[in-house]
Protein backbone atom coordinates (compact mmCIF):
# COMPACT_ATOMS: atom_id res chain seq x y z
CA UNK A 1 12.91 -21.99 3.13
CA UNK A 2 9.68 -21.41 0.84
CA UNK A 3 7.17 -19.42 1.64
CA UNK A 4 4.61 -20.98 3.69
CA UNK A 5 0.81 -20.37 2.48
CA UNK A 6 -1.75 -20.31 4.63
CA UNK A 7 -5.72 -19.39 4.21
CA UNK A 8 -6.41 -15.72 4.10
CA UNK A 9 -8.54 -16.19 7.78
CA UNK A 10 -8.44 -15.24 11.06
CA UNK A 11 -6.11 -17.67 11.59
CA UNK A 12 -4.26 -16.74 8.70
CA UNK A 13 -3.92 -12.96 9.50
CA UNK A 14 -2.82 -13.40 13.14
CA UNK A 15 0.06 -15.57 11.54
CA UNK A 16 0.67 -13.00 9.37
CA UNK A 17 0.53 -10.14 11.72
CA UNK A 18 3.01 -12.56 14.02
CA UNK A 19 5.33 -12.75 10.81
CA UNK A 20 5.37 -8.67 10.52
CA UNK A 21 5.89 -8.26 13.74
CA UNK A 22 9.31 -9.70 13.73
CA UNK A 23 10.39 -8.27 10.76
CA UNK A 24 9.25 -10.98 7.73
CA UNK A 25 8.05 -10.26 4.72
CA UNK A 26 4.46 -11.40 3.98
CA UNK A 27 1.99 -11.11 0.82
CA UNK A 28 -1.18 -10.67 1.35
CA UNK A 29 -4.71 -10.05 -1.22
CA UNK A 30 -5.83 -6.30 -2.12
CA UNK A 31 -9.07 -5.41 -3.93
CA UNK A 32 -6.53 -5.48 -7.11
CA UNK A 33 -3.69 -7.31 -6.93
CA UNK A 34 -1.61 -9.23 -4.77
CA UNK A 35 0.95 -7.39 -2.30
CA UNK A 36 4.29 -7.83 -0.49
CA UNK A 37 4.53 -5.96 3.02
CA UNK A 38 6.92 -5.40 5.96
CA UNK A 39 6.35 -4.06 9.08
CA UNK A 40 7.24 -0.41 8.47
CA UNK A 41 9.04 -0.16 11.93
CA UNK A 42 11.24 -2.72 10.26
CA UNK A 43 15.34 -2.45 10.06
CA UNK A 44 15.96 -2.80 6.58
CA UNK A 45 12.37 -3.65 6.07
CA UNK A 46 11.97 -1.35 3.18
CA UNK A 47 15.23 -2.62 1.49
CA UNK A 48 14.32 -5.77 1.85
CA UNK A 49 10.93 -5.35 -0.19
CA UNK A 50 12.72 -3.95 -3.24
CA UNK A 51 15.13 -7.06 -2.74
CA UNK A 52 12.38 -9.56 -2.94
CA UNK A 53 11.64 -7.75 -6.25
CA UNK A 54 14.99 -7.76 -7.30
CA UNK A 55 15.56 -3.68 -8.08
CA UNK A 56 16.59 -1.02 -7.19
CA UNK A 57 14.41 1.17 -4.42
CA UNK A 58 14.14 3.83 -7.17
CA UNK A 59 10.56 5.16 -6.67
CA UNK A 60 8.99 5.14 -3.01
CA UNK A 61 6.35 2.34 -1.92
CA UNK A 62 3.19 3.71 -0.29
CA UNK A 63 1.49 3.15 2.75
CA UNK A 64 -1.97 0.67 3.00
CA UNK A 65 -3.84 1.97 6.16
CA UNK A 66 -7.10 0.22 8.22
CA UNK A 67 -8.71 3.26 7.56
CA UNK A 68 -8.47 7.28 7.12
CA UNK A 69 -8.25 7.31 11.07
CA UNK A 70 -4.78 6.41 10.62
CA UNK A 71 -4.06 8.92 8.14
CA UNK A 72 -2.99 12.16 10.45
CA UNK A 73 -1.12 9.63 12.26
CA UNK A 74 1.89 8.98 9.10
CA UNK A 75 1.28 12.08 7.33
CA UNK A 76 -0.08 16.02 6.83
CA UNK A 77 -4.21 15.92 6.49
CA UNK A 78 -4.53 19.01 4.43
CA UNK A 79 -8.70 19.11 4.03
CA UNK A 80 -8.43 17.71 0.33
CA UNK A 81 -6.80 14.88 1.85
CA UNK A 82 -9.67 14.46 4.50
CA UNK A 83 -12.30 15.22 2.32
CA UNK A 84 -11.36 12.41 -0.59
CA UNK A 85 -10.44 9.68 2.00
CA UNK A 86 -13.90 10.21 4.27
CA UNK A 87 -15.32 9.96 0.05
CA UNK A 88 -13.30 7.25 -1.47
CA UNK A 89 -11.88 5.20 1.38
CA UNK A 90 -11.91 2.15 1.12
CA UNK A 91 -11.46 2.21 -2.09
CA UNK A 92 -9.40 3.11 -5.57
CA UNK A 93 -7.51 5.82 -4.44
CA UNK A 94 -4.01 7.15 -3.20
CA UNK A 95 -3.17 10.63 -1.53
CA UNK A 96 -0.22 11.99 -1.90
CA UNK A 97 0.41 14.15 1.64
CA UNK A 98 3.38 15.43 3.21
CA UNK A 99 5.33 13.78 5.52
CA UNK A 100 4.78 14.97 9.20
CA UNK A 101 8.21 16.28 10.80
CA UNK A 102 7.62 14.64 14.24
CA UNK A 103 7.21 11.03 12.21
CA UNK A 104 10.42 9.71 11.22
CA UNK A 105 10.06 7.73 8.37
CA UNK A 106 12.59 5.55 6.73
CA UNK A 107 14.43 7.45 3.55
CA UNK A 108 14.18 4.38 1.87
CA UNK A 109 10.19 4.44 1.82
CA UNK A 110 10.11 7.41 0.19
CA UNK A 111 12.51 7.87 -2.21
CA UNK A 112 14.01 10.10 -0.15
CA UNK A 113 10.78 12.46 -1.23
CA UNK A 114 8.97 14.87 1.74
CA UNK A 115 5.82 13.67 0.97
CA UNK A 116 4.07 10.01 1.32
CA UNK A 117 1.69 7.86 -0.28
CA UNK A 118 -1.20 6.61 1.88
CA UNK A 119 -4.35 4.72 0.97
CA UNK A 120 -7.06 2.36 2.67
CA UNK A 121 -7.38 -0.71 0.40
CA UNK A 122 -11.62 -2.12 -0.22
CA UNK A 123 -10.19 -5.27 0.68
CA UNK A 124 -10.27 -6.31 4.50
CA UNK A 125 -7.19 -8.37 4.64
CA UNK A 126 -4.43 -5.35 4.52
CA UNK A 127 -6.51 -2.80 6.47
CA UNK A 128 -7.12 -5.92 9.35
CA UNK A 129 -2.79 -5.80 9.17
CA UNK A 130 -2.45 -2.26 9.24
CA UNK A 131 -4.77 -2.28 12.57
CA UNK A 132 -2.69 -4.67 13.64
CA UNK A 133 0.50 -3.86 13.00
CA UNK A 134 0.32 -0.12 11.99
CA UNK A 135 -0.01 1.45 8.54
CA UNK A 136 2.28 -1.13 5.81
CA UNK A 137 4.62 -0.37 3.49
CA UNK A 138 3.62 -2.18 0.27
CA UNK A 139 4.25 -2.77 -3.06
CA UNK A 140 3.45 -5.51 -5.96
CA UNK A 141 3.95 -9.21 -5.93
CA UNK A 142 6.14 -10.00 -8.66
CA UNK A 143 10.03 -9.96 -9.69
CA UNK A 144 10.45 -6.98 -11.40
CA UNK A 145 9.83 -7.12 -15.18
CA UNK A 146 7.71 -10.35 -15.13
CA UNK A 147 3.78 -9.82 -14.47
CA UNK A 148 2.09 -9.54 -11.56
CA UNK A 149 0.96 -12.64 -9.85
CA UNK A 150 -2.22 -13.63 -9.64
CA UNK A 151 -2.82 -16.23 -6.87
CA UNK A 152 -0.31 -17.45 -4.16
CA UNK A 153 1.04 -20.27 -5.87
CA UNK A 154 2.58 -17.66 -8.88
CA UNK A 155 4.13 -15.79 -5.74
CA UNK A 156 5.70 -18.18 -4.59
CA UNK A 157 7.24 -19.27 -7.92
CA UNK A 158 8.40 -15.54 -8.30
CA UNK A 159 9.39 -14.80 -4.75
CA UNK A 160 10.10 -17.97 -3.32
CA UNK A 161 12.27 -17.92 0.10
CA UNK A 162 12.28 -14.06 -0.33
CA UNK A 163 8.98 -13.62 1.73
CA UNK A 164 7.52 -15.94 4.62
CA UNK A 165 4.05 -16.37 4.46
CA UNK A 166 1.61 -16.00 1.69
CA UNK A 167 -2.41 -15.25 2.09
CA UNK A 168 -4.35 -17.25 -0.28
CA UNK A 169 -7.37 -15.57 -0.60
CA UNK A 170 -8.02 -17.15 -4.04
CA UNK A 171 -7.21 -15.23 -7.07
CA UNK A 172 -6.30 -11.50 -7.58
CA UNK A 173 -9.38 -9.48 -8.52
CA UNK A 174 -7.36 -6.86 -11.05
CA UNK A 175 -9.00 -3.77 -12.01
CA UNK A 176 -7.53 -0.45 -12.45
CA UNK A 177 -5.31 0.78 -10.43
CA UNK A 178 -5.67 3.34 -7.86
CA UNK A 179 -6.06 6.82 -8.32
CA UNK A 180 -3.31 8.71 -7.37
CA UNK A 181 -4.02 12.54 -6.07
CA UNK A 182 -1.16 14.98 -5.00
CA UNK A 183 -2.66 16.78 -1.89
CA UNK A 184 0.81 18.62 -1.74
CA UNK A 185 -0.53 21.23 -3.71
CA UNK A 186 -3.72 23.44 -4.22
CA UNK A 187 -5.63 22.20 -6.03
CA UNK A 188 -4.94 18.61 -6.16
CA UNK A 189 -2.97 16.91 -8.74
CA UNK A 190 -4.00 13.70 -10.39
CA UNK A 191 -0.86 11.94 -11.23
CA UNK A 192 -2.35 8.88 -12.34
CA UNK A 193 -5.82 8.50 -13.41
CA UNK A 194 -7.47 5.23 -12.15
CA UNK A 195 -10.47 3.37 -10.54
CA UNK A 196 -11.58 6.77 -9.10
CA UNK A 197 -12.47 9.60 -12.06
CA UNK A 198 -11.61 13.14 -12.02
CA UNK A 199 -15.16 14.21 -12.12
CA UNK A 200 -16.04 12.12 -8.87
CA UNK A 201 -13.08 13.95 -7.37
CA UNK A 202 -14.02 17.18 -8.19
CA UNK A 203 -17.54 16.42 -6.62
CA UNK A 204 -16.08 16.30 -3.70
CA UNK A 205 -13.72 18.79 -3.81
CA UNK A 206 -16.47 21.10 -5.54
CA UNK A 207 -13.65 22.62 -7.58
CA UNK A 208 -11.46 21.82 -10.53
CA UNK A 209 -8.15 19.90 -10.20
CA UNK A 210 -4.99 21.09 -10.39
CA UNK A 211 -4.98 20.64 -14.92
CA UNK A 212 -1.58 19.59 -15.12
């Protein structure tokens, strides 16, 4: 069955929360580009978003949270962590934190890595999910090797009966991706430079970063 698409609402997002909830795949608008989640309490959920992309799970798919409230819940909160998040959330960037022994995680998610992606998106459609539904495992809209789609009727041509619902919330915005900041170490790494700079980040932190 195709994808149904439905207004990014109210309406829309209690659909969509519904659709998570039993284990569906749904794609949904971020303040870049559009996303494909599962519920991360899913069986197979995490398989089943690298099989919508049709590849391999070879690299591990973060974590888009309502907020940095949730963060301590999925993960380690060294200060860095804390301090960036209260900064830049929501907003351009990723923390990299480790993954909290008492919070089994699917190996899947990961890449079978200790650690675990997190961010809080400056869009209100995934962090109104991951209130709703707890913090989602996502990752890009698109078959692997073709580009990203743009608006919900490209995801459905690329994804098709693959995912369940679609939220139109008109077209992606792009931009640069997120910032991505290892908190695993001290200092922080920046292992991909993005919407957030390293001389914001080191504002906060009022140190350097980790050079590397």
């Amino acid at each position: 069955m195709t994808a149904r698409i439905v207004p990014d609402d109210d309406a829309g997002r209690e659909a969509a929360a519904a659709v998570l909830r039993r284990g569906g795949l749904v794609a949904l608008p971020t303040d870049t580009v559009y996303g494909i989640a599962v519920a991360l309490d899913t069986l197979g959920g995490i398989e089943a978003l690298f099989a919508a992309k049709r590849r391999p799970p070879e690299k591990g798919v973060m974590l888009l949270l309502a907020d940095a409230a949730q963060g301590p819940s999925i993960g380690e909160w060294p200060p860095a962590a804390a301090a960036l998040a209260e900064a830049f959330w929501p907003g351009g960037l990723t923390v990299i934190v480790p993954q909290r022994d008492d919070v089994p995680l699917p190996a899947a998610l990961t890449g079978g890595a200790p650690t675990i992606g997190l961010r809080a998106p400056d869009h209100p459609t995934p962090r109104a999910l991951a209130a709703a539904v707890g913090p989602l495992p996502t990752t890009s809209a698109n078959v692997s090797g073709l580009p990203e789609a743009t608006t919900a009727a490209e995801i459905v041509e690329q994804l098709g009966d693959a995912i369940e619902l679609v939220l139109d919330g008109g077209p992606a915005h792009g931009g640069p991706p997120s910032t991505v900041v290892d908190c695993t170490v001290d200092p922080p790494r920046v292992l991909r430079q993005g919407a957030v700079s390293r001389d914001a980040l080191e504002g906060v932190l009022g140190r350097p970063l980790d050079p590397a």
